[in-house]
PDB file of N, CA and C in Angstrom:
ATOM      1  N   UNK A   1      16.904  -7.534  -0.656  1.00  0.00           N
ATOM      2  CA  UNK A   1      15.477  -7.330  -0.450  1.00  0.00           C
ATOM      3  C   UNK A   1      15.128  -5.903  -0.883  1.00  0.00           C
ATOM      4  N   UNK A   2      14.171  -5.439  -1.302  1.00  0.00           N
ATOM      5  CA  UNK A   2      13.068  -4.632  -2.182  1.00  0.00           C
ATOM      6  C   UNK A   2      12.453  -4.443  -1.159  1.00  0.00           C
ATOM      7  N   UNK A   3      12.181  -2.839  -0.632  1.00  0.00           N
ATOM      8  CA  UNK A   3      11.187  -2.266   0.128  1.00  0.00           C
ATOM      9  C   UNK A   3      10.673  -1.163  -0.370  1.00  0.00           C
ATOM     10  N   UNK A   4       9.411  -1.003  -0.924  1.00  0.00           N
ATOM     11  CA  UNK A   4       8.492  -0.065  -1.168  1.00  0.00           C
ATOM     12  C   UNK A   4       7.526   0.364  -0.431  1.00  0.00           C
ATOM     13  N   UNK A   5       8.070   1.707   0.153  1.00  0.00           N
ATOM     14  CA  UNK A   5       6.972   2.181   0.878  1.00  0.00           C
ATOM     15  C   UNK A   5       5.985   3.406   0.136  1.00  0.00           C
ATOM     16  N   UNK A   6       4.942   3.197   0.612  1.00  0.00           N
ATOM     17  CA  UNK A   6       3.881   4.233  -0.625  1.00  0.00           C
ATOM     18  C   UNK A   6       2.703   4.856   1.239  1.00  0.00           C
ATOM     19  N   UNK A   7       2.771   6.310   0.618  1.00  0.00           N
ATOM     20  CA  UNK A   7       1.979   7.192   1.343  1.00  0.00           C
ATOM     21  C   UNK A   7       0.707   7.334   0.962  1.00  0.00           C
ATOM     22  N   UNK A   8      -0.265   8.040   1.255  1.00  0.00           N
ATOM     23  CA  UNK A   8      -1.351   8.104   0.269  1.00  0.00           C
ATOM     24  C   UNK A   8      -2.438   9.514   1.197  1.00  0.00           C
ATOM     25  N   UNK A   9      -2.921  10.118   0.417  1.00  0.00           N
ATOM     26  CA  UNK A   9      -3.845  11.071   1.038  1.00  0.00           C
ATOM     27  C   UNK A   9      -5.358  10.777   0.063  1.00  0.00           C
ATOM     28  N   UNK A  10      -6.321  10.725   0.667  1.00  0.00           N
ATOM     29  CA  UNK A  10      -7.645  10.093   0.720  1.00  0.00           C
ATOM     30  C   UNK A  10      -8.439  11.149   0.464  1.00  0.00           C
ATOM     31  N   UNK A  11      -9.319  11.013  -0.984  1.00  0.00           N
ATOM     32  CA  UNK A  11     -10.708  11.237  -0.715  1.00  0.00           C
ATOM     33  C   UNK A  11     -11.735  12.360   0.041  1.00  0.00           C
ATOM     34  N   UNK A  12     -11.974  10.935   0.523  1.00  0.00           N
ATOM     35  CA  UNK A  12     -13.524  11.560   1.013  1.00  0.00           C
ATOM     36  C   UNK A  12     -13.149  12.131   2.486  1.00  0.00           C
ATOM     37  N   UNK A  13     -13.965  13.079   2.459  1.00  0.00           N
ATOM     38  CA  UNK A  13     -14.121  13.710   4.040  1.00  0.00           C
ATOM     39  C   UNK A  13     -14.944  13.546   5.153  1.00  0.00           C
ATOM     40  N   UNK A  14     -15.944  12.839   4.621  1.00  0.00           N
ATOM     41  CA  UNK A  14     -16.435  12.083   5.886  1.00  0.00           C
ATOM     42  C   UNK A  14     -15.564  11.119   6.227  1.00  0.00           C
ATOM     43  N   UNK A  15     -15.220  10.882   8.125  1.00  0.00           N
ATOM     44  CA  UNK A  15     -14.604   9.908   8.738  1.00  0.00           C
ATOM     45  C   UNK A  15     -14.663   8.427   8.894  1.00  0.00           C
ATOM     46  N   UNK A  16     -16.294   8.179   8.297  1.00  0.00           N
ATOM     47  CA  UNK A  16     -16.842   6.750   8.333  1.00  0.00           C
ATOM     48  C   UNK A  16     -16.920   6.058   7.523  1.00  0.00           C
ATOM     49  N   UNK A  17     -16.455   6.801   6.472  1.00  0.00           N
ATOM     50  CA  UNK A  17     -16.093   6.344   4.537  1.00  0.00           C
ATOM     51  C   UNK A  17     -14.496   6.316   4.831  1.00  0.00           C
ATOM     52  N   UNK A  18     -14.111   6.976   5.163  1.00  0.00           N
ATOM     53  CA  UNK A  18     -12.647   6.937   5.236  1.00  0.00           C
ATOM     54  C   UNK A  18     -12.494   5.823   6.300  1.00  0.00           C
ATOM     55  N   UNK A  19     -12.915   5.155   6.937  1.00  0.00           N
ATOM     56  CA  UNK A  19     -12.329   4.013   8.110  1.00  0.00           C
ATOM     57  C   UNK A  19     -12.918   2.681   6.865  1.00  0.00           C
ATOM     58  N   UNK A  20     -14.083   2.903   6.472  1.00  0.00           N
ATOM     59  CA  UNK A  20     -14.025   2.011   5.549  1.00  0.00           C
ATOM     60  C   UNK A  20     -13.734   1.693   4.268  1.00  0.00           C
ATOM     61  N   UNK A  21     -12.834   2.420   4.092  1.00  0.00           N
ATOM     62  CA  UNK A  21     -11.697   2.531   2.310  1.00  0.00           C
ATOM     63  C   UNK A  21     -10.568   2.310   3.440  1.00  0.00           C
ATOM     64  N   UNK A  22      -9.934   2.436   4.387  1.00  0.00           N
ATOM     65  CA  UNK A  22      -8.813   2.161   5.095  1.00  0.00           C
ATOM     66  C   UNK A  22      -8.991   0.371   5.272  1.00  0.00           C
ATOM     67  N   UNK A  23     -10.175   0.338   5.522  1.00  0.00           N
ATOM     68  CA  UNK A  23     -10.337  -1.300   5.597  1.00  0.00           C
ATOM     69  C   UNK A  23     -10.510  -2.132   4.733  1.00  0.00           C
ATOM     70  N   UNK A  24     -10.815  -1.318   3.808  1.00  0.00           N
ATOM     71  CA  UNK A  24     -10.598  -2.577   2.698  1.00  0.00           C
ATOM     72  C   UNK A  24      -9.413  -2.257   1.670  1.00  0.00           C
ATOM     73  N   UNK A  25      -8.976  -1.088   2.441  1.00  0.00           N
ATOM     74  CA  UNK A  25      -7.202  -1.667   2.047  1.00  0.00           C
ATOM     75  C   UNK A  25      -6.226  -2.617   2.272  1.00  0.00           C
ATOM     76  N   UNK A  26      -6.903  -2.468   3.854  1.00  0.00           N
ATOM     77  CA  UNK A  26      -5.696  -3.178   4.493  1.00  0.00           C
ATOM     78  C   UNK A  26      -6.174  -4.888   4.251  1.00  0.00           C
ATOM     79  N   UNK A  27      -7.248  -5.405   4.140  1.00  0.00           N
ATOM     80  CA  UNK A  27      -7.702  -6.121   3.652  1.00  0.00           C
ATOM     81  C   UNK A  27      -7.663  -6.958   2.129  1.00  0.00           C
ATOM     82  N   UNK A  28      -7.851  -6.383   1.052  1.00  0.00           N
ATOM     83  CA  UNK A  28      -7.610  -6.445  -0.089  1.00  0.00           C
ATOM     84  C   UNK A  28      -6.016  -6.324  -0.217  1.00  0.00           C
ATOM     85  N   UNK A  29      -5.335  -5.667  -0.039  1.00  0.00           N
ATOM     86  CA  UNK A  29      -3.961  -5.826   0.288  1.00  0.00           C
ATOM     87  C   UNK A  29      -3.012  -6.532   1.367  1.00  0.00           C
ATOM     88  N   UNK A  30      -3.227  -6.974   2.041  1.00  0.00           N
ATOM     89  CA  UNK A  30      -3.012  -7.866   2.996  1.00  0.00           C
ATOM     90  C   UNK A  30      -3.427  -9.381   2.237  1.00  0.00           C
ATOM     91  N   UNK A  31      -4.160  -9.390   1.580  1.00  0.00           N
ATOM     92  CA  UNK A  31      -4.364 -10.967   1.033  1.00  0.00           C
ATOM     93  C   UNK A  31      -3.757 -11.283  -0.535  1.00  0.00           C
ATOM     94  N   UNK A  32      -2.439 -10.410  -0.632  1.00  0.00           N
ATOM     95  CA  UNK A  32      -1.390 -10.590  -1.911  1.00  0.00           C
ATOM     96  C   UNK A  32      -0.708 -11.321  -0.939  1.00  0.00           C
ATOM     97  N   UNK A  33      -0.248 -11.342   0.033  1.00  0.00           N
ATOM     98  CA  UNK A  33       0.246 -12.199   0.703  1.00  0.00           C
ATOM     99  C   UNK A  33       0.715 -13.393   0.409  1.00  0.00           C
ATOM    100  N   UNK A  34       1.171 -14.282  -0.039  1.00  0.00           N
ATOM    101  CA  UNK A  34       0.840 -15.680   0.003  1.00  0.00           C
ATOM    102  C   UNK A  34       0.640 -16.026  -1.454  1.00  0.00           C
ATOM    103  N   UNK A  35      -0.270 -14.859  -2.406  1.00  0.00           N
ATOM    104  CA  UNK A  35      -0.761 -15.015  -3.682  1.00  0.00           C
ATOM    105  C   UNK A  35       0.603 -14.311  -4.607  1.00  0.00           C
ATOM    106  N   UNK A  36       0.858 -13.450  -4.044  1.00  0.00           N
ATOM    107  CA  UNK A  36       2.017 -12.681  -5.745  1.00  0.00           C
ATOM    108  C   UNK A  36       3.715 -13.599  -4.781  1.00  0.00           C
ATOM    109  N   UNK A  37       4.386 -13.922  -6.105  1.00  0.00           N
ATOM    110  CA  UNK A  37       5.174 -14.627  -5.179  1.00  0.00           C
ATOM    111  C   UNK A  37       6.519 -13.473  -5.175  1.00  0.00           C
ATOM    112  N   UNK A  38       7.139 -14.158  -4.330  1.00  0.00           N
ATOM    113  CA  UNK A  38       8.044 -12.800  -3.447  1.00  0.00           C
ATOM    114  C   UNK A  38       8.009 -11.687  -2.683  1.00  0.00           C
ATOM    115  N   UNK A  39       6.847 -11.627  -2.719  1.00  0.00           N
ATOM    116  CA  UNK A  39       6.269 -10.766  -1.813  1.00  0.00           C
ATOM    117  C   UNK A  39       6.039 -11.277  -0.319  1.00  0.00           C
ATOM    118  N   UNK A  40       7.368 -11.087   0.251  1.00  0.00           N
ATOM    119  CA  UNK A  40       7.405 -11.141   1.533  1.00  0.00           C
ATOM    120  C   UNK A  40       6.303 -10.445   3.113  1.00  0.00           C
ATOM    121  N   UNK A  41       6.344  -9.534   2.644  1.00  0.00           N
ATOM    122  CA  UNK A  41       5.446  -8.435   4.269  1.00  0.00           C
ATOM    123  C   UNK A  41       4.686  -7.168   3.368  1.00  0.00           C
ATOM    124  N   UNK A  42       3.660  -7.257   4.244  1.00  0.00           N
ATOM    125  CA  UNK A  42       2.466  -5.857   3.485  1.00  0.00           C
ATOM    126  C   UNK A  42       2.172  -5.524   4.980  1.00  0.00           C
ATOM    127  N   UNK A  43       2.329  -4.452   4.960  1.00  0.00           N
ATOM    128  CA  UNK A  43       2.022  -3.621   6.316  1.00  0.00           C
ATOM    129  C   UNK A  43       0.978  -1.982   5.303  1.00  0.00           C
ATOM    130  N   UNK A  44      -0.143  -2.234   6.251  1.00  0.00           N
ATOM    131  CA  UNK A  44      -1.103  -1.026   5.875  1.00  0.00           C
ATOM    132  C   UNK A  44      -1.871  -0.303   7.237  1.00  0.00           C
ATOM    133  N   UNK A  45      -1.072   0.954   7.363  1.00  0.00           N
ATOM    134  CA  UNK A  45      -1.652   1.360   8.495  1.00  0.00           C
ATOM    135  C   UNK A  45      -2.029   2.901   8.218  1.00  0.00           C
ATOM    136  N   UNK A  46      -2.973   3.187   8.894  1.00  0.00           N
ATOM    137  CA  UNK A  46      -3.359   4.654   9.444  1.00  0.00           C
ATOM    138  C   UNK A  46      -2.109   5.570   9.886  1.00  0.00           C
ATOM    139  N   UNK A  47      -1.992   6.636   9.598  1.00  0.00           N
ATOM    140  CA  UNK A  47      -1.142   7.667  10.398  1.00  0.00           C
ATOM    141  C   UNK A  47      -2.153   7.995  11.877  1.00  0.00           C
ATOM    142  N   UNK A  48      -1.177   8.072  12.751  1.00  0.00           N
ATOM    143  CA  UNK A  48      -1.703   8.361  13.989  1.00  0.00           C
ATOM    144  C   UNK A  48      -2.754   9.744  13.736  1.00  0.00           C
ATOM    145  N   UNK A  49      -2.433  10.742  13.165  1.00  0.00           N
ATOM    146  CA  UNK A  49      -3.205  11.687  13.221  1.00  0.00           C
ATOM    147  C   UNK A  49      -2.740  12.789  14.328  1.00  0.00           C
ATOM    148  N   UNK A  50      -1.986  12.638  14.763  1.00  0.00           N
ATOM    149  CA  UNK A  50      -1.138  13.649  15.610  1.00  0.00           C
ATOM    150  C   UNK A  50      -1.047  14.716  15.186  1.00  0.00           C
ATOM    151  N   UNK A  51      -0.046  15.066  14.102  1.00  0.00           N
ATOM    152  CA  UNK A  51       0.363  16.310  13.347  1.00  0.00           C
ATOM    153  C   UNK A  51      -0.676  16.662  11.987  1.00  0.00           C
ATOM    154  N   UNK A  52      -1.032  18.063  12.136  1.00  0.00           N
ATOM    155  CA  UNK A  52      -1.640  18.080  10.762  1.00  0.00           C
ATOM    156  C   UNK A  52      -0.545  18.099   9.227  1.00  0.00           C
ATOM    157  N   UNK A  53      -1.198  17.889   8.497  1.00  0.00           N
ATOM    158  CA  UNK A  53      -0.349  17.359   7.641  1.00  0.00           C
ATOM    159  C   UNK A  53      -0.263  16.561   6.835  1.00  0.00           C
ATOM    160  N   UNK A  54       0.101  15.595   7.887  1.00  0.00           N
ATOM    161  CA  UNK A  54       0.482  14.261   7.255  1.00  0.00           C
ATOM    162  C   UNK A  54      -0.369  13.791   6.394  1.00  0.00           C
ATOM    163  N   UNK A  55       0.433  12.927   5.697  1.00  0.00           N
ATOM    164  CA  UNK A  55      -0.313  11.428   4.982  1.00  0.00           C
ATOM    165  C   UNK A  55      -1.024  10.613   6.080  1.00  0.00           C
ATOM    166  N   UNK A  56      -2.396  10.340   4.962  1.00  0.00           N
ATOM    167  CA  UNK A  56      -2.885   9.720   5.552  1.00  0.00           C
ATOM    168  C   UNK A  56      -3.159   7.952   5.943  1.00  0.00           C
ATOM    169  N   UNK A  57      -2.343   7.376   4.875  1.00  0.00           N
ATOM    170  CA  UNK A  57      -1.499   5.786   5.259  1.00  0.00           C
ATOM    171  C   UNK A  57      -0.381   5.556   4.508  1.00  0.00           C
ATOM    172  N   UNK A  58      -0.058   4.727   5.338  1.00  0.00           N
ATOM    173  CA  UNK A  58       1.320   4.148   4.525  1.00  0.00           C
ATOM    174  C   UNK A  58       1.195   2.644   4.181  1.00  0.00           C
ATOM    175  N   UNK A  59       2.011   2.526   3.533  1.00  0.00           N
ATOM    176  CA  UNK A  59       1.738   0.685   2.672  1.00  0.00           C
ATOM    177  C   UNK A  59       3.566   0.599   2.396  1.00  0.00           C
ATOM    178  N   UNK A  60       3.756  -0.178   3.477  1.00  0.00           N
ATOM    179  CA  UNK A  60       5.181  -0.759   3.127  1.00  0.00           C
ATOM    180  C   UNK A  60       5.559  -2.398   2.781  1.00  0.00           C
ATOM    181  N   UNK A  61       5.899  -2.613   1.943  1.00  0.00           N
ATOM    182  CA  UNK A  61       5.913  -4.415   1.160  1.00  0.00           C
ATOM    183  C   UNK A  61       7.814  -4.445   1.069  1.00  0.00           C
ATOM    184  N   UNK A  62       7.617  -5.573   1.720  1.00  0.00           N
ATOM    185  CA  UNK A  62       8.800  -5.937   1.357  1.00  0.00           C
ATOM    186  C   UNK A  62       8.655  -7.165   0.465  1.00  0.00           C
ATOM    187  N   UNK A  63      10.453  -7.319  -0.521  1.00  0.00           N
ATOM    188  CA  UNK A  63       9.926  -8.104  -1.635  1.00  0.00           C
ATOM    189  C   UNK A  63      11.308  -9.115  -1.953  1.00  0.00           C
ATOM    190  N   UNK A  64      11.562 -10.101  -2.027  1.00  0.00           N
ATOM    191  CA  UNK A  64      12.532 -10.993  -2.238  1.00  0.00           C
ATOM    192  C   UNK A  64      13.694 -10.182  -3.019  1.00  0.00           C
ATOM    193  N   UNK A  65      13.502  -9.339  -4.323  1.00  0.00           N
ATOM    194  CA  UNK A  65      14.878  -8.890  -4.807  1.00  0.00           C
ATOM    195  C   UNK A  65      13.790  -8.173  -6.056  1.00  0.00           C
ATOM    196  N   UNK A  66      14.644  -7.202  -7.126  1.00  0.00           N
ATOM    197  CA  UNK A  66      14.279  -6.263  -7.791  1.00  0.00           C
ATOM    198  C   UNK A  66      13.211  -7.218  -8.783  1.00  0.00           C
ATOM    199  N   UNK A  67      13.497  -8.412  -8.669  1.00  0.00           N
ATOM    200  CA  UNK A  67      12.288  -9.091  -9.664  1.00  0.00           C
ATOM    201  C   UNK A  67      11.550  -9.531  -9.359  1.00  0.00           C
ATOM    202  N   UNK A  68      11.330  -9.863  -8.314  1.00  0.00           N
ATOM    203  CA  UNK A  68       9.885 -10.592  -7.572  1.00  0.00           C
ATOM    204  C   UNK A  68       9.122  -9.307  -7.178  1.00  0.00           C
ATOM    205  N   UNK A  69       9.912  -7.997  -7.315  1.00  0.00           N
ATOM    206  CA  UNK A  69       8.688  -6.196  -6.873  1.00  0.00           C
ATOM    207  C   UNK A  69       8.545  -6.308  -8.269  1.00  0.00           C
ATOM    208  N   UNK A  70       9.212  -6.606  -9.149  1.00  0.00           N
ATOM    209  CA  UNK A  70       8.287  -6.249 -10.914  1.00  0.00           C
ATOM    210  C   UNK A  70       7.542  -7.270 -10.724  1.00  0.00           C
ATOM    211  N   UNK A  71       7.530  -8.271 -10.376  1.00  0.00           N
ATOM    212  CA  UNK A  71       6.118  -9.094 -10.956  1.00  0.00           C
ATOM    213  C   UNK A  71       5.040  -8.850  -9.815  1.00  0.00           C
ATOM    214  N   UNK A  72       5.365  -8.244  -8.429  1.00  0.00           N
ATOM    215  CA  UNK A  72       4.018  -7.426  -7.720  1.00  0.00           C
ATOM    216  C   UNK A  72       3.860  -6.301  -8.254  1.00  0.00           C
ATOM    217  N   UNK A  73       4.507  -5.413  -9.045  1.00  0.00           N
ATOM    218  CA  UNK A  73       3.877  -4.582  -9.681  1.00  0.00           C
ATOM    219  C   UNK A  73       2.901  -4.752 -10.957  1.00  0.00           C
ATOM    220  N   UNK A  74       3.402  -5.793 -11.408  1.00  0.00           N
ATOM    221  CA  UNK A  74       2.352  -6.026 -12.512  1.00  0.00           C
ATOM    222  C   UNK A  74       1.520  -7.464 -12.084  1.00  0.00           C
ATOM    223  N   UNK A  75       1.137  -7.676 -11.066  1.00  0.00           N
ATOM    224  CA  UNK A  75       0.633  -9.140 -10.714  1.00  0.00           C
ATOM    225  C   UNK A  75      -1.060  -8.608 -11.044  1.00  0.00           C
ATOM    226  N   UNK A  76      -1.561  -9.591 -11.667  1.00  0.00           N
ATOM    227  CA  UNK A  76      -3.196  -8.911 -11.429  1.00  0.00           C
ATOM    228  C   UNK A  76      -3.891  -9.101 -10.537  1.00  0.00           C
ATOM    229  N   UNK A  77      -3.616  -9.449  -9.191  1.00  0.00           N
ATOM    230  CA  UNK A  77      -3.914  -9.527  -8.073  1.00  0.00           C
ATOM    231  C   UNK A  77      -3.943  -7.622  -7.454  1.00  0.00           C
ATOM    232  N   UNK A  78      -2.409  -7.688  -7.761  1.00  0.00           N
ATOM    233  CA  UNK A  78      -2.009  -6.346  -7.342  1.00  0.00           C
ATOM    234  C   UNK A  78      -2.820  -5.063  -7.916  1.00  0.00           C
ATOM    235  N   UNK A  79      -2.903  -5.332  -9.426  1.00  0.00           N
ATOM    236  CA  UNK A  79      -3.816  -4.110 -10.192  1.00  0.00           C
ATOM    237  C   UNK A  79      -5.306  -4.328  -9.784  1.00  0.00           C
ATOM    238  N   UNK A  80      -6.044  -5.406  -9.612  1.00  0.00           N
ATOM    239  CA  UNK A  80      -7.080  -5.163  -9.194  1.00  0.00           C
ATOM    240  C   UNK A  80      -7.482  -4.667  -7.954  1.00  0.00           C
ATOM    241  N   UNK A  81      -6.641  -4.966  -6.734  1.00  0.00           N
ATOM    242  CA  UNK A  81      -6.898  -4.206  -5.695  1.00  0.00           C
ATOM    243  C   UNK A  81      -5.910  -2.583  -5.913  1.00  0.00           C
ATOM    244  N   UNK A  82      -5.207  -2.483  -6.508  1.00  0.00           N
ATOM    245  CA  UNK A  82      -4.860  -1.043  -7.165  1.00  0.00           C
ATOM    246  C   UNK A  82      -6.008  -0.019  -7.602  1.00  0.00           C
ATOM    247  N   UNK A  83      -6.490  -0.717  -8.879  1.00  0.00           N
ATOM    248  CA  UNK A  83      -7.939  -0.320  -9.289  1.00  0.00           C
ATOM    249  C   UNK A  83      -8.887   0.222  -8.325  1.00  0.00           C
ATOM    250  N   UNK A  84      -9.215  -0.453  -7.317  1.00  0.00           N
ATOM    251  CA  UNK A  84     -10.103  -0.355  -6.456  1.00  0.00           C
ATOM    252  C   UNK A  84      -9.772   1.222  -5.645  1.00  0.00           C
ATOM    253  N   UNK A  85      -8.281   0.770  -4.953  1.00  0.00           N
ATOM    254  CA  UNK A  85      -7.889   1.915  -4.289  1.00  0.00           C
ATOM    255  C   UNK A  85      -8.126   3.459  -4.874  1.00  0.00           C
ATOM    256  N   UNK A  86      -7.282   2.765  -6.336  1.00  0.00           N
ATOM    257  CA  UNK A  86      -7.136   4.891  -7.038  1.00  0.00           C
ATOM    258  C   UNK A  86      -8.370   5.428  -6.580  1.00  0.00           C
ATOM    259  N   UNK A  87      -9.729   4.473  -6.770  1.00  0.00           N
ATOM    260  CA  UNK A  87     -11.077   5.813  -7.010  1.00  0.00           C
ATOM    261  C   UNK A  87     -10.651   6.455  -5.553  1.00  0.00           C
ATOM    262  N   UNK A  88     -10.485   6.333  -4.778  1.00  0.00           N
ATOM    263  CA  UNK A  88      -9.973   7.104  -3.430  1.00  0.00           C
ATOM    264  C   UNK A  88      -9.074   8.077  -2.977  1.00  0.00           C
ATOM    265  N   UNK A  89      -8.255   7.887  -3.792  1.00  0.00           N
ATOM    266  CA  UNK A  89      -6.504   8.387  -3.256  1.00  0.00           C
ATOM    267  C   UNK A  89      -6.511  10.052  -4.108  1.00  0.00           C
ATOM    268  N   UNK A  90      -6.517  10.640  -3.350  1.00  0.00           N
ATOM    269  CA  UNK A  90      -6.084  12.427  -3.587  1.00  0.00           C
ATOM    270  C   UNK A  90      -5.067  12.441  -3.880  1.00  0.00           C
ATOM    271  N   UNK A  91      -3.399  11.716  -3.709  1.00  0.00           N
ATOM    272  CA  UNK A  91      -2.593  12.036  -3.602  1.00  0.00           C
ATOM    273  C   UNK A  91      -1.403  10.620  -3.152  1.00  0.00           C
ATOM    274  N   UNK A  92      -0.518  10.564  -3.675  1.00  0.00           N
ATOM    275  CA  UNK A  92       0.674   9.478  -3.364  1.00  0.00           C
ATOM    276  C   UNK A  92       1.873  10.007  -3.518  1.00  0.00           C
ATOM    277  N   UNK A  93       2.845   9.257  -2.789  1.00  0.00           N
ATOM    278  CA  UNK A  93       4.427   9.575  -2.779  1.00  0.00           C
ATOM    279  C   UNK A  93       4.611   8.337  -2.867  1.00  0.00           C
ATOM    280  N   UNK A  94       5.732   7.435  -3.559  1.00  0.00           N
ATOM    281  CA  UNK A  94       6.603   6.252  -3.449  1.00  0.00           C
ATOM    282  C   UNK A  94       7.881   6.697  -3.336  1.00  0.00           C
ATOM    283  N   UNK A  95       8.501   5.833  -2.288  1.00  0.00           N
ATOM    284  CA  UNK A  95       9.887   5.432  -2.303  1.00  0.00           C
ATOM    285  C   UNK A  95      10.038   3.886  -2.380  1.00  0.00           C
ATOM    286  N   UNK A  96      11.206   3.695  -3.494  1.00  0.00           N
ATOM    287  CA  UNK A  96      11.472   1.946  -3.264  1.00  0.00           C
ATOM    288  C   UNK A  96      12.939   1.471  -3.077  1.00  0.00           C
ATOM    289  N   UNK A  97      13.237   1.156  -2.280  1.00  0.00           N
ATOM    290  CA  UNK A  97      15.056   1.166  -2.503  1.00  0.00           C
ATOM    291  C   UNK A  97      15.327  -0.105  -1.653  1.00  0.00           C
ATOM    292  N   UNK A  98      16.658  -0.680  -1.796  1.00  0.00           N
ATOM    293  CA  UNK A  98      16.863  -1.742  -1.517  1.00  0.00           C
ATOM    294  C   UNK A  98      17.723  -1.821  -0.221  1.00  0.00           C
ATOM    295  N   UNK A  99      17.092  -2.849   0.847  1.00  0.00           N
ATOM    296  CA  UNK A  99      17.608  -2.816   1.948  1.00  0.00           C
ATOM    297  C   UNK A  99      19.206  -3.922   2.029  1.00  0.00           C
ATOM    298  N   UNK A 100      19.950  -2.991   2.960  1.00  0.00           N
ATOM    299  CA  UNK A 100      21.041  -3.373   3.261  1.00  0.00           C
ATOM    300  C   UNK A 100      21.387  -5.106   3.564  1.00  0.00           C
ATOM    301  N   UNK A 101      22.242  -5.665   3.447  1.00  0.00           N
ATOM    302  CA  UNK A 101      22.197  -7.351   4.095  1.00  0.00           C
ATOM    303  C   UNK A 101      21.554  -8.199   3.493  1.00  0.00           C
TER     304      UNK A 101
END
């Protein structure tokens, strides 16, 4: 299994634009689900906001094996809600590496 987790720092600085680009992340991404195949789990959450700093979400997908994450990387499901996201994103980190078992 294929786990890519991706960070992301946001935009805009008002708080009420930012809850709603968080929601239609988790939304628009949450419904590859089912649609790109091998794509097992999409988790999109907020950082608590505790520490300054941080990133401000994370997006972790898990993915059947190194070829079912190439065809969610290039699925056009995936680039169009991609598309959507960039106009937002200040900033990203990826890690993708393959889990044990």
């Amino acid at each position: 299994m294929i786990r890519h987790v991706a960070v992301f720092k946001l935009t805009p600085s008002d708080s009420g634009l930012r809850a709603l680009n968080l929601a239609g992340m988790q939304e628009r991404l949450a419904a590859l689900v089912g649609v790109v195949p091998g794509l097992r789990s999409m988790t999109v959450e907020p950082d608590l906001g505790d520490s300054p700093g941080n990133w401000e979400v994370a997006i972790v997908t898990d993915h059947d094996d190194k070829e079912a994450f190439e065809v969610y990387q290039s699925h056009p499901a995936h680039d169009e809600a991609s598309a959507w996201i960039d106009v937002f994103i200040a900033d990203r980190a990826v890690v993708d590496f393959e889990m044990p078992g």
